[in-house]
N, C-alpha and C. Protein backbone atom coordinates (compact mmCIF):
# COMPACT_ATOMS: atom_id res chain seq x y z
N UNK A 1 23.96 -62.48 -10.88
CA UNK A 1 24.44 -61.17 -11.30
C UNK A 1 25.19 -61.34 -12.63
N UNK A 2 24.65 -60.45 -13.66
CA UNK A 2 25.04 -60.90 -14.66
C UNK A 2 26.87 -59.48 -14.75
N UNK A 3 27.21 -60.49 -15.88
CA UNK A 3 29.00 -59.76 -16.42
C UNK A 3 29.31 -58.12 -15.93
N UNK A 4 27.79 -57.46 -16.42
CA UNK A 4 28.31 -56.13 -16.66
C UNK A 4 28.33 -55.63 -15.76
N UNK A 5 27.17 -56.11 -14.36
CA UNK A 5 26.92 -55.59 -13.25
C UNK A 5 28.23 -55.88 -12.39
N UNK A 6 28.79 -56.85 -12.61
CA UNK A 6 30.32 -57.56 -11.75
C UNK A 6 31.23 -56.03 -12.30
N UNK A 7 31.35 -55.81 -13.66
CA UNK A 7 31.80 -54.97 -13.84
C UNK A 7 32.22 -53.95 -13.47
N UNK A 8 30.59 -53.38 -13.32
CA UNK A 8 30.80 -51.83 -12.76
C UNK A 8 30.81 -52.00 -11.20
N UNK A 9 30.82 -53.22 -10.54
CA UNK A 9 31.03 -52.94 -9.10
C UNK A 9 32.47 -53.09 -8.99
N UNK A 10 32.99 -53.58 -9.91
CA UNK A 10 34.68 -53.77 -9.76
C UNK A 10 35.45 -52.25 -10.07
N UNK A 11 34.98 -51.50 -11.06
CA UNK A 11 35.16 -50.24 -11.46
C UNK A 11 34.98 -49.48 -10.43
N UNK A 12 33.73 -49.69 -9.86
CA UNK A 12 33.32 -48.35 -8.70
C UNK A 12 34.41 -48.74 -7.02
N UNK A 13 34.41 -50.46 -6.88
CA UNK A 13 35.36 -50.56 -5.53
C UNK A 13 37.11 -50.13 -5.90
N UNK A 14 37.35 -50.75 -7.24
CA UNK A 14 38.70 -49.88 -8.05
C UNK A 14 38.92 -48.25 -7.37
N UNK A 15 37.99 -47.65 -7.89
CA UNK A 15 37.92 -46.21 -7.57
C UNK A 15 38.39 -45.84 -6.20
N UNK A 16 37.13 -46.36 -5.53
CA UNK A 16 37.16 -46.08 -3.94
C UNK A 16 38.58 -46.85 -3.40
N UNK A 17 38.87 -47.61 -3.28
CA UNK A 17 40.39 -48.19 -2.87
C UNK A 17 41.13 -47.43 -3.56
N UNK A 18 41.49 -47.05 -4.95
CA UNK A 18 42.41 -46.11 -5.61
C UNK A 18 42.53 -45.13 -4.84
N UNK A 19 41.18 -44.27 -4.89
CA UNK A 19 41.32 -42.81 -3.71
C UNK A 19 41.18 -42.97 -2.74
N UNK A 20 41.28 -44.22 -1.85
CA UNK A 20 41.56 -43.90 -0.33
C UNK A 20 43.05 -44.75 -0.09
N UNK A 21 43.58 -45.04 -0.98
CA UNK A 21 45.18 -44.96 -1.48
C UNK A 21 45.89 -43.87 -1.43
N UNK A 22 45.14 -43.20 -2.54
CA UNK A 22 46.06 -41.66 -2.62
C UNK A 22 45.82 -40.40 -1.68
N UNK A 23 44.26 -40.56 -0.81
CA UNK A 23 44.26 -40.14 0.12
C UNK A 23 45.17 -40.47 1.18
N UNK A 24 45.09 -41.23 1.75
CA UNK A 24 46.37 -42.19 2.54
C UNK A 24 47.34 -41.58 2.59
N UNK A 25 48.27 -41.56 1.27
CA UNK A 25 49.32 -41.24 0.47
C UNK A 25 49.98 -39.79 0.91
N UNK A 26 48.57 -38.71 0.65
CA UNK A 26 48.60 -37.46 0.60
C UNK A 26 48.91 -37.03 2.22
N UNK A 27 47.82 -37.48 2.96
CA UNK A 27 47.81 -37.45 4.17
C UNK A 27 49.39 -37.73 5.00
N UNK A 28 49.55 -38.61 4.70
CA UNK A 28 50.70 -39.28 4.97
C UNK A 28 52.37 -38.27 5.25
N UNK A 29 52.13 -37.71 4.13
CA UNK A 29 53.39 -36.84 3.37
C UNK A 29 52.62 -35.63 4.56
N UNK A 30 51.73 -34.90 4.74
CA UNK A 30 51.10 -34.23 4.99
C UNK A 30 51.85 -34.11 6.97
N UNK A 31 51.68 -35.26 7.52
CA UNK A 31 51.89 -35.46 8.55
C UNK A 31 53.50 -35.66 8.77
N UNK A 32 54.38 -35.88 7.57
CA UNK A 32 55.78 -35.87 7.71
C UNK A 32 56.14 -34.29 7.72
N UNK A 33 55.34 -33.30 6.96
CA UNK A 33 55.95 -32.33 6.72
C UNK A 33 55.80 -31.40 8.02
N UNK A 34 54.47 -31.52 8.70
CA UNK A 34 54.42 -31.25 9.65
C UNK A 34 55.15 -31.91 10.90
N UNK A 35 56.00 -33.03 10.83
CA UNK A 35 56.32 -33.30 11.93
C UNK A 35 57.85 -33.42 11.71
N UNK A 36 58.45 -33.08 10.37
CA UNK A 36 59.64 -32.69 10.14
C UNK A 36 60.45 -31.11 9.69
N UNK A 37 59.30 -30.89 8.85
CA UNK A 37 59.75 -29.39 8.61
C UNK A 37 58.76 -28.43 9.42
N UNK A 38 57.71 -28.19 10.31
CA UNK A 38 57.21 -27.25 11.21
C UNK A 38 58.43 -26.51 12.14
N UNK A 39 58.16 -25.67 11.91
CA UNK A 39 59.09 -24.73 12.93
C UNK A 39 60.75 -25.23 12.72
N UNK A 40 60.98 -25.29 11.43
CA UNK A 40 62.44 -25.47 10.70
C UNK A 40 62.67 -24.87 9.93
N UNK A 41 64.26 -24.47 9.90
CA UNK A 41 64.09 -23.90 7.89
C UNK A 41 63.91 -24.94 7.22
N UNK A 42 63.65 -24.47 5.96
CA UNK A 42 63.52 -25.08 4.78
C UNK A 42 64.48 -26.42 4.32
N UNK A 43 63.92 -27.43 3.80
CA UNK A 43 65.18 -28.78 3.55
C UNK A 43 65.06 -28.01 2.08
N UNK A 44 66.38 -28.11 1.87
CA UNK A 44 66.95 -27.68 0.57
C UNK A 44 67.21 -28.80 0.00
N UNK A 45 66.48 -29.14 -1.25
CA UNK A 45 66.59 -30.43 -1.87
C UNK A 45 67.73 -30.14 -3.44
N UNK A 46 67.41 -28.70 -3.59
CA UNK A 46 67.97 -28.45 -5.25
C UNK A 46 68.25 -26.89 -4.97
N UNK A 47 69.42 -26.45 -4.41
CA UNK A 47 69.20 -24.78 -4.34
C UNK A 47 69.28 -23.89 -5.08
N UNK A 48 68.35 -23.06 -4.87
CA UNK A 48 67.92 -22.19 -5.57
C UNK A 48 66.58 -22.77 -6.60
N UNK A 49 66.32 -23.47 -6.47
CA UNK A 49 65.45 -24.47 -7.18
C UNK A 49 64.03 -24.97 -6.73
N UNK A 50 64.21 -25.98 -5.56
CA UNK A 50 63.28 -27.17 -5.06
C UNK A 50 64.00 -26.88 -3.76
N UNK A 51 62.70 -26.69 -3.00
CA UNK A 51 62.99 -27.40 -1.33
C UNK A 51 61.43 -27.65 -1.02
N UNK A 52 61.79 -28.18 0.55
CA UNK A 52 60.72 -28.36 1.27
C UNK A 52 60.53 -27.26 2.40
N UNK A 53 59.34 -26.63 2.48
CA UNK A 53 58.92 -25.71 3.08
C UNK A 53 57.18 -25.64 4.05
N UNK A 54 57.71 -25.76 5.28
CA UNK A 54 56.07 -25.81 5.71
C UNK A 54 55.61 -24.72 5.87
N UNK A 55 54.13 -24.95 5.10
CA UNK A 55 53.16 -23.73 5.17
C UNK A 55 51.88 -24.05 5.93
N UNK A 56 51.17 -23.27 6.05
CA UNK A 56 49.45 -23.69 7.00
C UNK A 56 48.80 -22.32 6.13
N UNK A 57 48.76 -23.14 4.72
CA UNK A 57 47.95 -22.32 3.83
C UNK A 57 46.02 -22.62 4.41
N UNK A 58 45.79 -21.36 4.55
CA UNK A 58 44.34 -21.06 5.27
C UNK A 58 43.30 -20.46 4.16
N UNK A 59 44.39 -20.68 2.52
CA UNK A 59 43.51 -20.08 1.35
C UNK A 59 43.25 -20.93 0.56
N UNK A 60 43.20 -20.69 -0.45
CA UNK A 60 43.80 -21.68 -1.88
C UNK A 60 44.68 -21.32 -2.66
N UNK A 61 44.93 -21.73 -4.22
CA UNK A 61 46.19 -21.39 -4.73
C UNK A 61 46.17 -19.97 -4.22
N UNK A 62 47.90 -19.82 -5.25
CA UNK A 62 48.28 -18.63 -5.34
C UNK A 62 47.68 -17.23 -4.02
N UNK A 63 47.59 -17.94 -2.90
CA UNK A 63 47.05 -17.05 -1.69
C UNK A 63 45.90 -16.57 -1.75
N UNK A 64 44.75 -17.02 -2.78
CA UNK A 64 43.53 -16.78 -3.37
C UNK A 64 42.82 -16.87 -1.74
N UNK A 65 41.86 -16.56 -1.55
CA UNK A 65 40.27 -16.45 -0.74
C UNK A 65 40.93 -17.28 0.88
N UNK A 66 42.06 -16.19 1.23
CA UNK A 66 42.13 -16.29 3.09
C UNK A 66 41.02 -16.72 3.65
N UNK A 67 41.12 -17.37 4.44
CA UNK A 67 40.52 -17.66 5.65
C UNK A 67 38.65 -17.38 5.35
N UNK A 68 38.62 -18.23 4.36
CA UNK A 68 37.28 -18.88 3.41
C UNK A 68 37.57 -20.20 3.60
N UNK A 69 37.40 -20.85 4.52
CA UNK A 69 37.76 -21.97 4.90
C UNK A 69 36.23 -22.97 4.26
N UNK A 70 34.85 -22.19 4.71
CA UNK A 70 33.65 -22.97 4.95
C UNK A 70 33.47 -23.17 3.29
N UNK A 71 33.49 -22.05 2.97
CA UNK A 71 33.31 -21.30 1.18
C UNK A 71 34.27 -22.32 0.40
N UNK A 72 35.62 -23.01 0.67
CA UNK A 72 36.55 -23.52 -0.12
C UNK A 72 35.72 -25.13 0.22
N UNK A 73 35.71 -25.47 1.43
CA UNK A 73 35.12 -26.70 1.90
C UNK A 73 34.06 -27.18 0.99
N UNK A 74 32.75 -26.06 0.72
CA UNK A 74 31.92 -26.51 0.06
C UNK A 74 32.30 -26.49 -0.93
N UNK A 75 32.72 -26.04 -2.12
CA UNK A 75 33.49 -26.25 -2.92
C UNK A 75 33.92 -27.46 -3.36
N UNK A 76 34.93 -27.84 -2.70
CA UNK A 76 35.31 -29.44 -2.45
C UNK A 76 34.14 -29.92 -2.45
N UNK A 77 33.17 -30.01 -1.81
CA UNK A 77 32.19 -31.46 -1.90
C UNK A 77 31.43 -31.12 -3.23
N UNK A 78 31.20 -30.31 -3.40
CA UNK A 78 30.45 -29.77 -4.62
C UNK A 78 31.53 -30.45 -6.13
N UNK A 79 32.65 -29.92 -6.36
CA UNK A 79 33.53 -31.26 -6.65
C UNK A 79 33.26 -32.17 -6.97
N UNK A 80 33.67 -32.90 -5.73
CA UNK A 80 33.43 -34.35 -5.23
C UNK A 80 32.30 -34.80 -5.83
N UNK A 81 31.22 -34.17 -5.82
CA UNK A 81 29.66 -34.51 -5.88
C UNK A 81 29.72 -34.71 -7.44
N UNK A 82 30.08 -33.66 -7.77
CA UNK A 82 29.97 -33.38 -10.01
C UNK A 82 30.95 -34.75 -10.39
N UNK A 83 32.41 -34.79 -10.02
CA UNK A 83 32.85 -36.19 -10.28
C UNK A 83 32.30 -37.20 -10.29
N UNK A 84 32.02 -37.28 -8.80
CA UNK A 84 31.32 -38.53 -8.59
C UNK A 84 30.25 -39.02 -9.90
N UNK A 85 29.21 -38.33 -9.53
CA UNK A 85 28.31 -38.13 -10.43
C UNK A 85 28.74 -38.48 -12.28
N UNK A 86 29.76 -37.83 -12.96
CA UNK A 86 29.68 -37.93 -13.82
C UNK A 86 30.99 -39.37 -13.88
N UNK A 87 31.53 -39.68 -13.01
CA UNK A 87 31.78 -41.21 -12.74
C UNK A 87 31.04 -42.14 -13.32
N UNK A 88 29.89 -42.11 -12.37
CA UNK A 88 28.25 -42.89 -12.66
C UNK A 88 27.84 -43.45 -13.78
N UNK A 89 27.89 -42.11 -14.99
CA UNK A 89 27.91 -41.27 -15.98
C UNK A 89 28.78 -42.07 -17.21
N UNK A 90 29.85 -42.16 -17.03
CA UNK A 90 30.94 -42.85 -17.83
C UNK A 90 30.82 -44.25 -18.25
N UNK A 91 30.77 -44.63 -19.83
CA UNK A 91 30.77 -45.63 -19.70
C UNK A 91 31.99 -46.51 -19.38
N UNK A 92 31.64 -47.77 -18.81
CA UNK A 92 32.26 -48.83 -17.86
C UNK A 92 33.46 -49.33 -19.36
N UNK A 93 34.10 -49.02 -20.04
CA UNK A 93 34.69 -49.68 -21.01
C UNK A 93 36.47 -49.09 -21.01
N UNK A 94 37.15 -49.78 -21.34
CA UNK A 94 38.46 -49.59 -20.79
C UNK A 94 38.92 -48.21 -21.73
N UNK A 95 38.30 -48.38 -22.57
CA UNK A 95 38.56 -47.30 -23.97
C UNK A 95 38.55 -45.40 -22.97
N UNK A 96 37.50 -45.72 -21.32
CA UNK A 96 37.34 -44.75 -20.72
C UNK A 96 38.27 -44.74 -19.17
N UNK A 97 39.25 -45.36 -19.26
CA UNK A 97 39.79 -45.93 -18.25
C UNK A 97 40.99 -44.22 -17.64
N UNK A 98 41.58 -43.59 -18.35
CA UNK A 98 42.14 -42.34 -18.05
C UNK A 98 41.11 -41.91 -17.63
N UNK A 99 39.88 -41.14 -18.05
CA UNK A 99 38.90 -40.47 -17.65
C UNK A 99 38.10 -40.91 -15.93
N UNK A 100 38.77 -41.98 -15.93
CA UNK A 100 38.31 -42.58 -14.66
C UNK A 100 38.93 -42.35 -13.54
N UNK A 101 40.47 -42.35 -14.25
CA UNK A 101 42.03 -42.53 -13.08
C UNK A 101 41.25 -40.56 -13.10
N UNK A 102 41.44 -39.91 -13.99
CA UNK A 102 41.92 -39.16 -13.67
C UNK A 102 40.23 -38.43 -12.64
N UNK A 103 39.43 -39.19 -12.32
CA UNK A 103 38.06 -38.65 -11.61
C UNK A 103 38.53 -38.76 -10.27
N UNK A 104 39.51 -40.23 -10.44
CA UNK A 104 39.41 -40.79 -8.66
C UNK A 104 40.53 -39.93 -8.19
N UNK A 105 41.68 -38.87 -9.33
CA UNK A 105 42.21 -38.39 -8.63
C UNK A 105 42.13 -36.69 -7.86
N UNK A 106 41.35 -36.09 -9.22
CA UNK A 106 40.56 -35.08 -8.60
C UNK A 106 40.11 -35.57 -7.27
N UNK A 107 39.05 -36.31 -7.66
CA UNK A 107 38.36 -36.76 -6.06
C UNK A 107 39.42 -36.89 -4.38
N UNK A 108 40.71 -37.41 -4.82
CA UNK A 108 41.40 -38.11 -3.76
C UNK A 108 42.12 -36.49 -3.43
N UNK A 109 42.33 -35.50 -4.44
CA UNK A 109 42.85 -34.06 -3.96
C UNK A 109 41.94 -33.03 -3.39
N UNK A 110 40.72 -33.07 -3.51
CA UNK A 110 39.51 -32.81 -3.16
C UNK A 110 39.33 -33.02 -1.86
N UNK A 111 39.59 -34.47 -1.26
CA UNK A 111 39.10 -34.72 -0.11
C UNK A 111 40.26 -34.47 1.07
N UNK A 112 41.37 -34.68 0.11
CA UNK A 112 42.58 -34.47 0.98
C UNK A 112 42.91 -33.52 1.90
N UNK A 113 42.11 -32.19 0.57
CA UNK A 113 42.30 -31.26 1.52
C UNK A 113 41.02 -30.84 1.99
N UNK A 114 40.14 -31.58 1.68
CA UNK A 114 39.11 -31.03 2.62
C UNK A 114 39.45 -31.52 3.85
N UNK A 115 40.11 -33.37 3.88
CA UNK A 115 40.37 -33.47 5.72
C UNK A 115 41.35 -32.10 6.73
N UNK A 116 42.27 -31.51 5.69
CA UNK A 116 43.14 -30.86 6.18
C UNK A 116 41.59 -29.48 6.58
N UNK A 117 41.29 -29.04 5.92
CA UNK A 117 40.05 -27.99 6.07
C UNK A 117 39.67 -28.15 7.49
N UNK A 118 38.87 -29.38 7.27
CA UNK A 118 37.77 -29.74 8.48
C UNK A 118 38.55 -30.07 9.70
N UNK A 119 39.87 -30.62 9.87
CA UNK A 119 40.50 -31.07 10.93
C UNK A 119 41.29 -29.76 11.46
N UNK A 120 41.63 -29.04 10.87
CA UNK A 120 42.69 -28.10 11.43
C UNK A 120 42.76 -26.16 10.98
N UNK A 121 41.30 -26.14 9.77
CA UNK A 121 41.17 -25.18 9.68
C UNK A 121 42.55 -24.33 8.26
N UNK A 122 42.96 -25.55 7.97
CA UNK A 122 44.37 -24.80 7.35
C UNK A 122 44.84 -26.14 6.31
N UNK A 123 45.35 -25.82 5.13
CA UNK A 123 46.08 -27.02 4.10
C UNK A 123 47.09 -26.94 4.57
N UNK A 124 48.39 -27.83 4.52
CA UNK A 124 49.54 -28.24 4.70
C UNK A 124 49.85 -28.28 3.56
N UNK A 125 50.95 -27.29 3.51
CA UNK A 125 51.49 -27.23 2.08
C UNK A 125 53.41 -27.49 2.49
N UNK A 126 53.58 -27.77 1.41
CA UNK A 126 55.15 -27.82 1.85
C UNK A 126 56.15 -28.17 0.59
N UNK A 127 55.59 -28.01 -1.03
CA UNK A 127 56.29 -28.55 -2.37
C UNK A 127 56.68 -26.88 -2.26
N UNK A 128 58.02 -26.71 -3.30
CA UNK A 128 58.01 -25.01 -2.94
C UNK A 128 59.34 -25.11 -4.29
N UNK A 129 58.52 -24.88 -5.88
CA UNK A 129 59.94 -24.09 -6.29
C UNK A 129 60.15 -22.97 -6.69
N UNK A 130 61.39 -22.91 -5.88
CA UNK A 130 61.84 -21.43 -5.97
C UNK A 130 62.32 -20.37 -6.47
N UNK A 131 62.64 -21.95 -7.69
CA UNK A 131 63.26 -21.37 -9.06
C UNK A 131 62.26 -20.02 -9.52
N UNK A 132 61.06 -20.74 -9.66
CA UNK A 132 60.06 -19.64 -10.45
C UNK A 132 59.28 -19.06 -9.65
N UNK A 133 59.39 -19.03 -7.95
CA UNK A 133 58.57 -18.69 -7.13
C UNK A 133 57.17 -18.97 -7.20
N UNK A 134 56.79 -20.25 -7.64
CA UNK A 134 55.32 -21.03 -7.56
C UNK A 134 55.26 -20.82 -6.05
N UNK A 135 54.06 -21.04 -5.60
CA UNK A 135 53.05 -20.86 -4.70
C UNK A 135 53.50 -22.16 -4.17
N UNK A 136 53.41 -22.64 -2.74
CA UNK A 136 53.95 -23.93 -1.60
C UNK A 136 52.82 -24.91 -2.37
N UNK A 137 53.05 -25.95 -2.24
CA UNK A 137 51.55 -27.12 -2.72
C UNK A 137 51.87 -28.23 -2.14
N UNK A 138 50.98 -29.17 -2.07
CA UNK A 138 50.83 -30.60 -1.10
C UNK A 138 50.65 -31.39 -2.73
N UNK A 139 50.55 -32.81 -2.11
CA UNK A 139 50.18 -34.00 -2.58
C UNK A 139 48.60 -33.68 -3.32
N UNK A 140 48.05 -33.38 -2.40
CA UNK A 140 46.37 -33.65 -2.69
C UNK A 140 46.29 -32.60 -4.28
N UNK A 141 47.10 -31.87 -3.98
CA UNK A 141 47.44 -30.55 -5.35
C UNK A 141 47.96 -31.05 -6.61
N UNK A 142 49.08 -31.69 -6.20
CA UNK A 142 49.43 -32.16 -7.79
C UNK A 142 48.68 -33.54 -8.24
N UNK A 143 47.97 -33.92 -7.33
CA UNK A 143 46.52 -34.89 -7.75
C UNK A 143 45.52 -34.30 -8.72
N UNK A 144 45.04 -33.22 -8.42
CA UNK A 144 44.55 -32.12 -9.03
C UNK A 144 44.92 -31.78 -10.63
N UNK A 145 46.03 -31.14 -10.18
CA UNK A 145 46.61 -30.45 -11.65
C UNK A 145 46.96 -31.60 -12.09
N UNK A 146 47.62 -32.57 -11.95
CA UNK A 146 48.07 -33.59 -13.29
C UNK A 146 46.14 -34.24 -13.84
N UNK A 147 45.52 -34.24 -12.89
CA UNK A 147 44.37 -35.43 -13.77
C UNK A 147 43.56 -34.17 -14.64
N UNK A 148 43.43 -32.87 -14.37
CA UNK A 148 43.35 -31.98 -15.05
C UNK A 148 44.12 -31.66 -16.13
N UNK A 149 45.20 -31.99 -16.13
CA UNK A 149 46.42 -31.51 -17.60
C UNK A 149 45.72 -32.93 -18.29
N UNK A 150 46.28 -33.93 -17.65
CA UNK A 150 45.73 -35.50 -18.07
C UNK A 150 43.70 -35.26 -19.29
N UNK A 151 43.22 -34.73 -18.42
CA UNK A 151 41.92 -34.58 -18.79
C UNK A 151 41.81 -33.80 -19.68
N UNK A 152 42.46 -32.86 -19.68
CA UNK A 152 42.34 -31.82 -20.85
C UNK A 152 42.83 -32.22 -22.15
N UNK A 153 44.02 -32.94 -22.29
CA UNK A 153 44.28 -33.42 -23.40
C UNK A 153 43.55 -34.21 -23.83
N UNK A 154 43.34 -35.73 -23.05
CA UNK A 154 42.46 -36.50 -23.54
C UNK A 154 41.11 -36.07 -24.08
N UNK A 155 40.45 -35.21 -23.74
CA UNK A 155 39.37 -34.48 -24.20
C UNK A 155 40.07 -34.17 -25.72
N UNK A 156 41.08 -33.22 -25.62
CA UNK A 156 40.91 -32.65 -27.00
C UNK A 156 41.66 -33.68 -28.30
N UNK A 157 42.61 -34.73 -27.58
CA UNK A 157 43.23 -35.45 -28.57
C UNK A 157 43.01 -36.97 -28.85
N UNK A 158 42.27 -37.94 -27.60
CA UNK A 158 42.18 -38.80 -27.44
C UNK A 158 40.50 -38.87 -27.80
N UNK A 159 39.99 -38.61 -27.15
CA UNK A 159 38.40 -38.97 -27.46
C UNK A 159 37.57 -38.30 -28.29
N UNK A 160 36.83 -38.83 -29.47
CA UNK A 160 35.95 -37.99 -30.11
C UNK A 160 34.68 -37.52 -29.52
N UNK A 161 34.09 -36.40 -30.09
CA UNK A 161 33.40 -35.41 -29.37
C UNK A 161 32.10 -36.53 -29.19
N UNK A 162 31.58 -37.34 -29.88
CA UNK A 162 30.60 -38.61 -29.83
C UNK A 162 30.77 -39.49 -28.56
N UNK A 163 31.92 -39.25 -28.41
CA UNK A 163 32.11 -40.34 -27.65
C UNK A 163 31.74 -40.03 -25.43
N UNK A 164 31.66 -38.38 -25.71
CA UNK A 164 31.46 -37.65 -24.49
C UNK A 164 30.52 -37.14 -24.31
N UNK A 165 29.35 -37.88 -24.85
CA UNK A 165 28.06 -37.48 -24.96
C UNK A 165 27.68 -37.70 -23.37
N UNK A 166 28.02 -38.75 -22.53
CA UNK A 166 28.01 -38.88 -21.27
C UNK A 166 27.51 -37.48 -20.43
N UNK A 167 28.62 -36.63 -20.88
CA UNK A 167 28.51 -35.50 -20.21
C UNK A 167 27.62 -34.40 -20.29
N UNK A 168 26.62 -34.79 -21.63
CA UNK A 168 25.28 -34.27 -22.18
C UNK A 168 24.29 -34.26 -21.67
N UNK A 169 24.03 -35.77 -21.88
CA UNK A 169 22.86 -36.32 -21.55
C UNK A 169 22.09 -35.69 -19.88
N UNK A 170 21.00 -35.75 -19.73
CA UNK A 170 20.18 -35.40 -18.76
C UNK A 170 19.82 -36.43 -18.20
């Protein structure tokens, strides 16, 4: 097996151990909140500010598409699937190494809450500030939005438009 092939199998098991890390991770927090803050008030971490709050969000953000559980699910794999895919896609060179973190972490918020979906019908939410009245959010969420903020910049400031031809090609 020659260099490059060692490569990209080290890149692709990287990935998969990364996101079943932060899956782990997510899950994890997921099962504290439920087994510390369910049927409690709120832990007040910063008042008026930050607390912890359990929710059994049955939508997506901002209370978007109730009890579309099957509709959000596919979604997620559909996701999952386009990442993956344009994973594949990417070349193996460190110069693409953000674009990577930030695939496996979409991916690891993706699945996170799809286990919460498929196991219980409902996300576990429980981040809550109150300062600005944001919407409750989990782990698997700010996986999400940061490799997205992360991605968006790098797109517009870090990589030249040549260089994302990846995402062209057929």
């Amino acid at each position: 097996m020659n260099n490059r092939k060692i490569g990209h199998i080290q890149s692709y098991l990287l990935a998969v151990l990364g996101c079943a890390a932060l899956i782990i991770a997510d899950q994890f927090t997921k099962h504290l909140a439920a087994l510390h803050l369910k049927s409690q008030e709120p832990f007040i971490i910063w008042k008026g500010v930050f607390k912890l709050e359990y929710l059994e969000n049955r939508g997506a953000a901002f209370g978007i598409m109730q009890n579309r559980q099957l509709l959000l699910s596919l979604g997620a794999i559909l996701i999952i699937c386009l990442v993956t895919y344009f994973y594949g896609r990417m070349p193996h060179t460190s110069r693409f190494y953000l674009l990577r973190i930030c695939s496996v972490m979409v991916c690891a918020g993706a699945v996170g809450n799809l286990i919460d979906r498929v196991r219980q019908n409902y996300v576990v939410d429980f981040f809550y500030f109150e300062l600005i009245n944001f919407p409750i959010f989990n782990v698997a969420d700010c996986y999400v939005v940061v490799s997205c903020i992360l991605f968006g910049f790098s797109i517009l400031f870090y990589y030249r438009e040549e260089e994302l031809n990846f995402f062209k090609k057929g």
